[in-house]
N, C-alpha and C. Protein backbone atom coordinates (compact mmCIF):
# COMPACT_ATOMS: atom_id res chain seq x y z
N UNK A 1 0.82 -1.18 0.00
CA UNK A 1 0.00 0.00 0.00
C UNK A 1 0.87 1.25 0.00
N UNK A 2 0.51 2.29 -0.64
CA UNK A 2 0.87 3.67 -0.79
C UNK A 2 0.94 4.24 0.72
N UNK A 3 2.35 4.88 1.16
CA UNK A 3 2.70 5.15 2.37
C UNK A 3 2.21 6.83 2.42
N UNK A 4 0.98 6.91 3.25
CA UNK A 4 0.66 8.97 3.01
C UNK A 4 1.14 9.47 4.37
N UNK A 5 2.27 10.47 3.82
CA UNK A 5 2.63 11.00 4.65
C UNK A 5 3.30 12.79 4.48
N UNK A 6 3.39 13.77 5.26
CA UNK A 6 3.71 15.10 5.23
C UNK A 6 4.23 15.50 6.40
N UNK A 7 5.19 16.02 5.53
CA UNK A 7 6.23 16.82 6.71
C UNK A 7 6.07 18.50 6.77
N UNK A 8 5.71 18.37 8.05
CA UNK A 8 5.53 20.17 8.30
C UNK A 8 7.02 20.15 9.18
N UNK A 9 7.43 21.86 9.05
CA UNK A 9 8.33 22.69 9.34
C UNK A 9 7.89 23.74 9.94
N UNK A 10 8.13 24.39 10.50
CA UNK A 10 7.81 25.82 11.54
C UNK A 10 9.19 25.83 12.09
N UNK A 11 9.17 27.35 12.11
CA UNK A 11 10.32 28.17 12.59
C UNK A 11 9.91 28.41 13.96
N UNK A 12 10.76 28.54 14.86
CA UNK A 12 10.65 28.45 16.48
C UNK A 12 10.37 29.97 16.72
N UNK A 13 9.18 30.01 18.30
CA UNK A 13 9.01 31.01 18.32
C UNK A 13 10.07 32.07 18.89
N UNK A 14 10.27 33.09 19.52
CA UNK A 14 11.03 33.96 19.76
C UNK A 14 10.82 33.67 21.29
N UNK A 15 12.28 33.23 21.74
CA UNK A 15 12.29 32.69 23.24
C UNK A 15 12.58 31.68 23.69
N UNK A 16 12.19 30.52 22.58
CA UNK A 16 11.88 29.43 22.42
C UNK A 16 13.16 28.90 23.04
N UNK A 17 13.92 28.00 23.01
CA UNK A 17 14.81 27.04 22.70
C UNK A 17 15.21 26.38 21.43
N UNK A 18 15.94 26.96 20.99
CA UNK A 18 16.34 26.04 19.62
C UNK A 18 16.87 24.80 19.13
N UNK A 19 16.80 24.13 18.48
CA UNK A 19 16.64 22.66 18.72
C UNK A 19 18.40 22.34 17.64
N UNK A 20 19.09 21.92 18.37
CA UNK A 20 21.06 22.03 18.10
C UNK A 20 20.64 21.54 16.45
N UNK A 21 20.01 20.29 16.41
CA UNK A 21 20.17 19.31 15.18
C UNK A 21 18.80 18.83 14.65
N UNK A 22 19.16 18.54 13.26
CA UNK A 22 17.56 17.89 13.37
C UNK A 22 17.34 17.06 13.55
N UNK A 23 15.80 17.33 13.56
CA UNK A 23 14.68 16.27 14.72
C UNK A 23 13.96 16.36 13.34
N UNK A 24 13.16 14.96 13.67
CA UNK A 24 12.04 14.44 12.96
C UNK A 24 10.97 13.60 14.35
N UNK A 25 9.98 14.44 13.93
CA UNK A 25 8.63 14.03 15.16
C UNK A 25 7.63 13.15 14.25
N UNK A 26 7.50 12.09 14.45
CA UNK A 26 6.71 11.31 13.10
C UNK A 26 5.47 10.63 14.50
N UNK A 27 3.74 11.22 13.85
CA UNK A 27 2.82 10.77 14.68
C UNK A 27 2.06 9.41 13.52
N UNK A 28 1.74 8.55 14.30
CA UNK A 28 1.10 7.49 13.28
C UNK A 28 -0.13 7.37 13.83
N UNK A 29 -1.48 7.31 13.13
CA UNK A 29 -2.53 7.41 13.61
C UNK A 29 -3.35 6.98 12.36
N UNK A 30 -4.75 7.20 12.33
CA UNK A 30 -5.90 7.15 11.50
C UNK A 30 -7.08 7.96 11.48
N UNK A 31 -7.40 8.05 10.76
CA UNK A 31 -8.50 9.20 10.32
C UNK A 31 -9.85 8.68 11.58
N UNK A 32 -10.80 9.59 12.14
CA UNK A 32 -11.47 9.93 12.58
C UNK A 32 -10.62 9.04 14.11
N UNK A 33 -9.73 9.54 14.57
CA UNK A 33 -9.44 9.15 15.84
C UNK A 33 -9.36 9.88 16.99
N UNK A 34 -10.42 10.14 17.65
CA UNK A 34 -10.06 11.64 18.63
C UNK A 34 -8.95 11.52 19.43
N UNK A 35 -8.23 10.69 19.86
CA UNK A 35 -6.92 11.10 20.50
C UNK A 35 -5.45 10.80 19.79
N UNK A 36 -5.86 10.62 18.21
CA UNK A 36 -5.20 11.00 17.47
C UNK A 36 -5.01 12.63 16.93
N UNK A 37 -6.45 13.24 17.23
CA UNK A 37 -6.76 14.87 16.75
C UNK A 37 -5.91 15.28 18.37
N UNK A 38 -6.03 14.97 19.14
CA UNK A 38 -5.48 15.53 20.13
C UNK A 38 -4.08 15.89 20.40
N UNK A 39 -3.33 14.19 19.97
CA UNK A 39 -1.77 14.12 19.73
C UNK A 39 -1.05 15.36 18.67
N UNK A 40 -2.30 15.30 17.87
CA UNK A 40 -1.64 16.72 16.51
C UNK A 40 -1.22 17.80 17.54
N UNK A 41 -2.49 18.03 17.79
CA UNK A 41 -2.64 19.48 18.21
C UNK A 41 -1.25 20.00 19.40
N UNK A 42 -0.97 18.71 20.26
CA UNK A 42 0.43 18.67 21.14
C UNK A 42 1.74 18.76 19.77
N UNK A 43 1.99 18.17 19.13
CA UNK A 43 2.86 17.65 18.26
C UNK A 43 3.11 18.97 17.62
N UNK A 44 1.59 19.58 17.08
CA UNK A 44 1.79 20.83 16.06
C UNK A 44 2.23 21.77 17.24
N UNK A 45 2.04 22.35 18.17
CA UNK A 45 2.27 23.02 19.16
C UNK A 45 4.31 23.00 19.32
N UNK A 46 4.27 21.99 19.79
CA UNK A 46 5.62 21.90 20.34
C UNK A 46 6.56 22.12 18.72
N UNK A 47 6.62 21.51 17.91
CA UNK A 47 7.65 21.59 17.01
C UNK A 47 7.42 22.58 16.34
N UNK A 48 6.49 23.71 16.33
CA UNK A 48 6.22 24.69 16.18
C UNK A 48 7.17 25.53 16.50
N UNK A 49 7.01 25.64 17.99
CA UNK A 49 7.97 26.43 18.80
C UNK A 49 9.05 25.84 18.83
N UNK A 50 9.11 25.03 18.64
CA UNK A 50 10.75 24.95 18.57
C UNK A 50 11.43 24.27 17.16
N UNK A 51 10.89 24.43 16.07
CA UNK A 51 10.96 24.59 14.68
C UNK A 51 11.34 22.96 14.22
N UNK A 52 10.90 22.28 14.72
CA UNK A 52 11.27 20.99 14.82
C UNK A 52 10.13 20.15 13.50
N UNK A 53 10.50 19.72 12.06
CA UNK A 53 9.67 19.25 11.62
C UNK A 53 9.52 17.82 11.86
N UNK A 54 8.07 18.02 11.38
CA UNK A 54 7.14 16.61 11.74
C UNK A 54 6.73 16.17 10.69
N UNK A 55 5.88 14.98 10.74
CA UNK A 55 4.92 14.00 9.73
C UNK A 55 4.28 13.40 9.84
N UNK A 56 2.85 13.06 9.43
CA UNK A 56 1.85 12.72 10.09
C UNK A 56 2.26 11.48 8.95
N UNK A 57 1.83 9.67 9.48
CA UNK A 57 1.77 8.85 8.61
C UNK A 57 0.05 8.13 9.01
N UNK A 58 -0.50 7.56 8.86
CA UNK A 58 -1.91 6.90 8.25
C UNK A 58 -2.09 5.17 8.50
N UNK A 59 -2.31 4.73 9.68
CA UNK A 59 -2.13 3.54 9.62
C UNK A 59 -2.92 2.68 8.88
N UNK A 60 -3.93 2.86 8.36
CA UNK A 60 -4.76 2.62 6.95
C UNK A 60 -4.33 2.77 6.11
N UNK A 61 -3.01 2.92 5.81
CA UNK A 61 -2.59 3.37 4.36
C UNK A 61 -1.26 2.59 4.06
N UNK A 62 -0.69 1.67 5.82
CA UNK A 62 0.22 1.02 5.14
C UNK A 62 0.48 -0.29 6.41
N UNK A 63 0.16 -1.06 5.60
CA UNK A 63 0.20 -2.40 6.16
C UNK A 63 1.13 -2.97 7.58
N UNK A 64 2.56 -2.02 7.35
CA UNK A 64 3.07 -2.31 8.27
C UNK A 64 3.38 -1.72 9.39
N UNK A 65 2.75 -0.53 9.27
CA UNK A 65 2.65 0.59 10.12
C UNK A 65 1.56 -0.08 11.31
N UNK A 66 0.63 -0.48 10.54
CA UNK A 66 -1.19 -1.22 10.49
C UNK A 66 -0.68 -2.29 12.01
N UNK A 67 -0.03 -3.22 11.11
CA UNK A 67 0.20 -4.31 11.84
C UNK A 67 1.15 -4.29 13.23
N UNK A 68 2.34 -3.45 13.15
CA UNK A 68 3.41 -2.89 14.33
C UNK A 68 2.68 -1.79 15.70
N UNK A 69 0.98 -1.49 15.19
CA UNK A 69 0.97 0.17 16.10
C UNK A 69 -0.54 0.14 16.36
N UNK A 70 -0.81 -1.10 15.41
CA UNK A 70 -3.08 -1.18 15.14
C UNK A 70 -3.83 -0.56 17.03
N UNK A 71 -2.83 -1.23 18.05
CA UNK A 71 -3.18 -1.26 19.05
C UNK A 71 -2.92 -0.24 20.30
N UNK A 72 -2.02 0.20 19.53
CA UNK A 72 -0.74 1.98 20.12
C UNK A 72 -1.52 3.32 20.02
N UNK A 73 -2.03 3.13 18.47
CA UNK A 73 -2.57 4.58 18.06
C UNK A 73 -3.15 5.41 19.08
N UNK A 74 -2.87 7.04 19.06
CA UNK A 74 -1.75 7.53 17.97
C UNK A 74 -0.49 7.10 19.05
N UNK A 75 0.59 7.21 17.93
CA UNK A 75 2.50 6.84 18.35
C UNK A 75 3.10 8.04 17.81
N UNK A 76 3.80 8.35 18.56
CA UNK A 76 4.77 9.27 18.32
C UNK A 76 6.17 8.69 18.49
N UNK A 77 7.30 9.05 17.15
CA UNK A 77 8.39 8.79 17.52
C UNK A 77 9.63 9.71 17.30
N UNK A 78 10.27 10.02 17.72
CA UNK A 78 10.96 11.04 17.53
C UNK A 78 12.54 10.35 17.04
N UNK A 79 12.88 11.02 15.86
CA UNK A 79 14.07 10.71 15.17
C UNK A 79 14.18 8.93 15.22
N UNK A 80 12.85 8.70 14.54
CA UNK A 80 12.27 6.91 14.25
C UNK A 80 12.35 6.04 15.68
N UNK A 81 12.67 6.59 16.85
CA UNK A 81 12.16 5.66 17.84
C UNK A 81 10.86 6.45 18.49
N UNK A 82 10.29 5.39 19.45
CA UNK A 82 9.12 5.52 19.64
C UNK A 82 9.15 6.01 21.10
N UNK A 83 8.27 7.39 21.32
CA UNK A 83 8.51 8.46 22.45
C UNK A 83 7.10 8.03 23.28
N UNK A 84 5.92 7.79 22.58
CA UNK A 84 5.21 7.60 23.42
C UNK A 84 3.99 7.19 22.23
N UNK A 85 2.63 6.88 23.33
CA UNK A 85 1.54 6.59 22.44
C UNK A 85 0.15 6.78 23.07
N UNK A 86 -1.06 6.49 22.87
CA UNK A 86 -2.42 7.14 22.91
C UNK A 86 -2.47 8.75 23.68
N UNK A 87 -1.42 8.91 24.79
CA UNK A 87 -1.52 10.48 24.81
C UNK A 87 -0.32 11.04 25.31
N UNK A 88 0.21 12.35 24.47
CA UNK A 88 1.46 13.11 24.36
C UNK A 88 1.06 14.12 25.41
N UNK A 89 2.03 14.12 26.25
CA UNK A 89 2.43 14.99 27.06
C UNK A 89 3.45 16.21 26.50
N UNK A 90 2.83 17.52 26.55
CA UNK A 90 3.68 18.42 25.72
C UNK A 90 5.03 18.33 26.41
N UNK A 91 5.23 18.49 28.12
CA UNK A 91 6.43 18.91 28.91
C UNK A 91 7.60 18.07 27.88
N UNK A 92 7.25 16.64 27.89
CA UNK A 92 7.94 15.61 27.76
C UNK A 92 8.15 15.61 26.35
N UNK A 93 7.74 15.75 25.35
CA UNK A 93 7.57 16.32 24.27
C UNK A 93 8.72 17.39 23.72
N UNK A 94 8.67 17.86 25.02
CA UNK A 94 9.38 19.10 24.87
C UNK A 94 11.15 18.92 25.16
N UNK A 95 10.93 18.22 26.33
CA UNK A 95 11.88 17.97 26.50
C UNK A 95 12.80 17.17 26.16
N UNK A 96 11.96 15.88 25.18
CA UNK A 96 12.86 14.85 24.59
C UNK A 96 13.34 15.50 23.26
N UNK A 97 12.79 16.78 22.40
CA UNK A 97 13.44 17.57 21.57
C UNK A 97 14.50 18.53 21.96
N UNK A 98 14.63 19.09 22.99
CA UNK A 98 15.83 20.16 23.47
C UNK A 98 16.39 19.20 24.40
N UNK A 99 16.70 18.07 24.67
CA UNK A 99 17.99 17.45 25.66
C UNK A 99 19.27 17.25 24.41
């Protein structure tokens, strides 16, 4: 199956902490999942401010995503390991991008 996925970028706000290297914040989830809409809204928040891009991937859209996470959703992993899952804590969030 066709892997759908997008990477957003945002520039950090003024104050922020800047993030040394890049980061990749990758959330895996599925359409109509409310604590998948929730994980965004943490995810879009934090790498926002601290300019850190992300990517949303679709566990309906690829088999092995499907089969590794069916039971996790949403997962967050940061720079391809896995930071956490059904609910993101911004602090921590935050902090596993600026250590």
């Amino acid at each position: 199956m066709a892997r759908m996925s997008s990477v957003f970028r945002r520039s950090g706000r003024r104050g922020e902490k800047k993030v040394a290297r890049e980061r990749l914040v990758t959330l895996i989830g599925k359409p109509d999942c409310h604590l998948c809409e929730d994980a965004q809204v943490v995810v879009e928040k934090v790498c926002g401010d601290l300019g850190v891009a992300w990517e949303k991937k679709d566990i309906t859209q690829d088999a092995e995503l499907h089969r590794e996470y069916w039971e996790q959703i949403p997962v967050v992993l940061v720079d391809g390991a896995q930071h956490t899952f059904w609910r993101v804590d911004e602090a921590r969030l935050r902090r596993a991008l600026t250590s």
